[in-house]
N, C-alpha and C. Protein backbone atom coordinates (compact mmCIF):
# COMPACT_ATOMS: atom_id res chain seq x y z
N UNK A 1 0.07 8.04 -4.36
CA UNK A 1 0.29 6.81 -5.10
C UNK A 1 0.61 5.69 -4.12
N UNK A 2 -0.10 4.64 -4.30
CA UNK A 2 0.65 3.34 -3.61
C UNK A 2 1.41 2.33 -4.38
N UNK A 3 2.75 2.93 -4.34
CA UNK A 3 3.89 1.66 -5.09
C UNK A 3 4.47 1.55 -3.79
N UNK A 4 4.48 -0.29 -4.38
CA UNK A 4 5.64 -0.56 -2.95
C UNK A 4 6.54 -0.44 -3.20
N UNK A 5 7.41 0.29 -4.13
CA UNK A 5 8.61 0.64 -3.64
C UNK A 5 9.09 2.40 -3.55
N UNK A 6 7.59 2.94 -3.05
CA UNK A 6 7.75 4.11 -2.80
C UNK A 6 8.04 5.06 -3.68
N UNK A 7 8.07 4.69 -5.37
CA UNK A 7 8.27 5.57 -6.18
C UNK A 7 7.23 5.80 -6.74
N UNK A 8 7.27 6.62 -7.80
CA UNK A 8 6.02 7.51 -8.13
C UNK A 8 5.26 6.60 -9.39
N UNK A 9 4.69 5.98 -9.27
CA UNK A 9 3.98 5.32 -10.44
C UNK A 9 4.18 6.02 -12.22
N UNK A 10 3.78 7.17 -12.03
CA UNK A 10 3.70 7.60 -13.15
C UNK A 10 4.89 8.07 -13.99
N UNK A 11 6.14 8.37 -12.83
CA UNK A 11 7.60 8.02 -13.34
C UNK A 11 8.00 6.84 -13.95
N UNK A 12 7.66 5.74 -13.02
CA UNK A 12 8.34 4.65 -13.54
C UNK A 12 7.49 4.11 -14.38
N UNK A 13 6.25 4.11 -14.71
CA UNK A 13 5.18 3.16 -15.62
C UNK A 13 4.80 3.97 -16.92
N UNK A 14 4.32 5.01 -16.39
CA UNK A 14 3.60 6.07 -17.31
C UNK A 14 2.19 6.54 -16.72
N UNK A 15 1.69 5.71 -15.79
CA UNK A 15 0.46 5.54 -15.30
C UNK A 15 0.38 5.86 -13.85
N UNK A 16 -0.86 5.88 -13.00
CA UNK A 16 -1.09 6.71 -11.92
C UNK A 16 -1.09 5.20 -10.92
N UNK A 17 -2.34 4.75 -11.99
CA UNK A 17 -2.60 3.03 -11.24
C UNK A 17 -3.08 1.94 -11.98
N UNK A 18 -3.24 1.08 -11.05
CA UNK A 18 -2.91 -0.32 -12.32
C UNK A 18 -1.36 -0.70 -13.20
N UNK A 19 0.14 -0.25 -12.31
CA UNK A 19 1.38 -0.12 -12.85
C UNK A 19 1.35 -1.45 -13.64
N UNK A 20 1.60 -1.72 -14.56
CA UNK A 20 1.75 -2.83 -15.09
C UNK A 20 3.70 -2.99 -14.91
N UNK A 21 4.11 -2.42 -14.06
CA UNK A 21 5.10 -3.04 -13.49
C UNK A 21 5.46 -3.52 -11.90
N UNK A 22 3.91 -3.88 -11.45
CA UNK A 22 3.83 -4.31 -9.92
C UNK A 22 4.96 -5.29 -9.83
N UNK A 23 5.10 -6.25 -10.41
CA UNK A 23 5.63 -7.44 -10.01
C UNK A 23 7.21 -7.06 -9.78
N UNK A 24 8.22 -6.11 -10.89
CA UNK A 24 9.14 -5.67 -10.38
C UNK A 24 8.79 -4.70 -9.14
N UNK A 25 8.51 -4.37 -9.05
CA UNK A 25 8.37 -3.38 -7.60
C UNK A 25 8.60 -4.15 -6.53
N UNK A 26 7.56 -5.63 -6.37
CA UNK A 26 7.54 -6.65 -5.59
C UNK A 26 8.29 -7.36 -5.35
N UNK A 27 9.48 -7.20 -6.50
CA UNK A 27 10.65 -8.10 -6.62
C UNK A 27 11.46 -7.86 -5.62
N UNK A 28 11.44 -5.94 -6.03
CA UNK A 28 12.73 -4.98 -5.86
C UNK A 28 12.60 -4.34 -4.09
N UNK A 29 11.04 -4.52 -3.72
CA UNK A 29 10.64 -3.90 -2.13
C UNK A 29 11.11 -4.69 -1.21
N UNK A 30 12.33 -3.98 -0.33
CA UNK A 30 12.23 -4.36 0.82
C UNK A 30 11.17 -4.70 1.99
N UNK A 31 9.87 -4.02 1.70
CA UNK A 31 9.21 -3.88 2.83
C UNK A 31 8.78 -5.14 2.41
N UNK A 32 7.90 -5.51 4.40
CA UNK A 32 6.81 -6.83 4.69
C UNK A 32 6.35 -6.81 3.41
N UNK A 33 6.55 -8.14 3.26
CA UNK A 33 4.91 -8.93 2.39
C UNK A 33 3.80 -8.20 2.20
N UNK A 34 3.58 -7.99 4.14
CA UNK A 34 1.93 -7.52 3.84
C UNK A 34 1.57 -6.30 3.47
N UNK A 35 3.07 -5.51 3.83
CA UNK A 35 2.56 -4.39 3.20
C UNK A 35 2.35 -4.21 1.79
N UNK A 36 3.72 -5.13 1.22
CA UNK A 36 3.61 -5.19 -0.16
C UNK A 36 2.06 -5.08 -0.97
N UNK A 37 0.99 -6.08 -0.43
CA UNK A 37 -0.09 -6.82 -0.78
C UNK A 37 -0.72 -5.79 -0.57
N UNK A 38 -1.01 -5.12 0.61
CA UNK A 38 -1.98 -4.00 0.87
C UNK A 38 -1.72 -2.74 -0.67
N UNK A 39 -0.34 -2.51 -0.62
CA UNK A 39 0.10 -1.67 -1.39
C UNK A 39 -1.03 -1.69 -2.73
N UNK A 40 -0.20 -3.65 -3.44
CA UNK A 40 -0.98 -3.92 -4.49
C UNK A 40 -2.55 -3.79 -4.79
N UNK A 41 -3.12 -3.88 -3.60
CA UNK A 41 -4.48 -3.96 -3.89
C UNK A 41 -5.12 -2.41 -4.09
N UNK A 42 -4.49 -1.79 -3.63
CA UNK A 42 -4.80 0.05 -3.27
C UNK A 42 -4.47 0.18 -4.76
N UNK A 43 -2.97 -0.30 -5.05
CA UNK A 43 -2.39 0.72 -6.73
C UNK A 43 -3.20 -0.20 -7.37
N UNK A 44 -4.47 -1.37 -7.50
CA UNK A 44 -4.21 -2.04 -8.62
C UNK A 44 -6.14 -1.67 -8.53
N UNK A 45 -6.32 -0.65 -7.50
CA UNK A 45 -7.95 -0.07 -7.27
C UNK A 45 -8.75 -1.41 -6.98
N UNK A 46 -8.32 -2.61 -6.48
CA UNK A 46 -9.43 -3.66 -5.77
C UNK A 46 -10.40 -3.44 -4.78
N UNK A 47 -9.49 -2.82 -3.96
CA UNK A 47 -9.95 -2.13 -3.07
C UNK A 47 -9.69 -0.88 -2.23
N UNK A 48 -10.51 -0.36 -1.52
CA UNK A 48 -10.25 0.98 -0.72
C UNK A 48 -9.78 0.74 1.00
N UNK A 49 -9.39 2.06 1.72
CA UNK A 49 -8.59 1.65 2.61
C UNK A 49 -9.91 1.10 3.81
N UNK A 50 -11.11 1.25 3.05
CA UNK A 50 -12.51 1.08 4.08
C UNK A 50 -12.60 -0.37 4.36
N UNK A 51 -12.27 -1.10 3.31
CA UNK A 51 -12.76 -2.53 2.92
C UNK A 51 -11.53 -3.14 3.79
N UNK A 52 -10.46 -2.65 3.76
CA UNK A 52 -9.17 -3.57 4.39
C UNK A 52 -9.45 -3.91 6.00
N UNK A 53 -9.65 -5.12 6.45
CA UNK A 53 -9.35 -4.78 7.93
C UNK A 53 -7.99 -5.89 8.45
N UNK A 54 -7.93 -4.95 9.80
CA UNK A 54 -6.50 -5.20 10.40
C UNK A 54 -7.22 -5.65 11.90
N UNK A 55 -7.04 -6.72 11.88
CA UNK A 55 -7.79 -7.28 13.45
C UNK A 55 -9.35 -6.96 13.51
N UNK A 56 -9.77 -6.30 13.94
CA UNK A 56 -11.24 -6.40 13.98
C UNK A 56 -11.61 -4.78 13.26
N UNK A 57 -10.42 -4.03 12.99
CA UNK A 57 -10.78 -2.74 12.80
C UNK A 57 -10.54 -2.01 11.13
N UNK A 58 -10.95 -1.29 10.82
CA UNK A 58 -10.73 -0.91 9.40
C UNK A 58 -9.40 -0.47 9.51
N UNK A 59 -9.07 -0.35 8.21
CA UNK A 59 -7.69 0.72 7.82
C UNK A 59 -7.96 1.82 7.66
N UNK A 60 -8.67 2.31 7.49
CA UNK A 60 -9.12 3.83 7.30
C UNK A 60 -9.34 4.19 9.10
N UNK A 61 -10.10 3.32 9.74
CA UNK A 61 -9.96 3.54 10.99
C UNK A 61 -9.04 4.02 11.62
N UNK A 62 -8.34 2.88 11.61
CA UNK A 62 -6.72 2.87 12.45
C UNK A 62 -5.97 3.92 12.06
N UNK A 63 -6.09 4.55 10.74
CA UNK A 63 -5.33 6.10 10.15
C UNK A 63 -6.21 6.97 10.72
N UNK A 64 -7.21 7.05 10.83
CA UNK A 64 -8.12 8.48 11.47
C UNK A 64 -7.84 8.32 13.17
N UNK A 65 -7.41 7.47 13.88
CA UNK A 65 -7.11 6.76 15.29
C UNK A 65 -6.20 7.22 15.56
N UNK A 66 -4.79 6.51 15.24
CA UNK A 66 -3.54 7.08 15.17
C UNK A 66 -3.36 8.44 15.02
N UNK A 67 -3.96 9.10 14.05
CA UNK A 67 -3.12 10.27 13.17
C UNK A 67 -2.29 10.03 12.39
N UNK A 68 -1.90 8.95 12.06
CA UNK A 68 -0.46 8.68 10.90
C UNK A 68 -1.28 8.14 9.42
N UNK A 69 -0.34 8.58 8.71
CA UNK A 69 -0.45 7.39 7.74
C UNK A 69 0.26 6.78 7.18
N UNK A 70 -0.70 5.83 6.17
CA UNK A 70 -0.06 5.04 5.66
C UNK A 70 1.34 4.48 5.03
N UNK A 71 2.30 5.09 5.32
CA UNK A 71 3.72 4.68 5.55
C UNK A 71 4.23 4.43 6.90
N UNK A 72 3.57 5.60 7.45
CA UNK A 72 3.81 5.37 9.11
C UNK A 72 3.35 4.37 9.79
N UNK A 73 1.72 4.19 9.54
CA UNK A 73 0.72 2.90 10.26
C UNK A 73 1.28 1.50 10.06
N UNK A 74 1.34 0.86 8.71
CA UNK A 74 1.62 0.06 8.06
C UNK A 74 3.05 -0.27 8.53
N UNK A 75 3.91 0.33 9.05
CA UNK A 75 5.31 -0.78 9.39
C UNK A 75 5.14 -1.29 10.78
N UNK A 76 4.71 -0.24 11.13
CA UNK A 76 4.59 -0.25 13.01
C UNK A 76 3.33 -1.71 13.06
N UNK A 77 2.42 -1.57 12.44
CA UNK A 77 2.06 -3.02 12.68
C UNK A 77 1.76 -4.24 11.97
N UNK A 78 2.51 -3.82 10.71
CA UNK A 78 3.10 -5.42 10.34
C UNK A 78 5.12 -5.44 10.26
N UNK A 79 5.83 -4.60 10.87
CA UNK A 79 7.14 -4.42 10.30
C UNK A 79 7.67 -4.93 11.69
């Protein structure tokens, strides 16, 4: 699940994705902005991690590169 505030969508909403409670989440997340935004666009299915890029390189990239993911990738280079 991608909620930015790290809880389980379907606990707090009823639903997997599309939370129709993004905006508290957004309220309530400590994390960057950008992660926030990335978050939203993943839980709200706009887009996939193929389409995102981070400097000249995909996000799906930079996770198959690294080895980490997306909790890990995402602070280290916007946090």
């Amino acid at each position: 699940m991608y909620c930015p505030m790290g809880l389980e969508c379907r606990e707090m909403a009823g639903v997997d994705y599309k939370c129709p409670n993004i905006s508290t989440c957004h309220e309530n997340s400590p994390k960057h902005s950008m992660i926030k935004i990335i978050y939203y666009v993943l839980n709200q299915q706009i887009c996939g991690l193929d389409n995102i890029q981070v400097g000249d390189k995909f996000l799906s990239d930079l996770l198959q590169e690294t080895n980490q993911d997306l909790e890990t990738l995402l602070p280290n280079i916007y946090g």
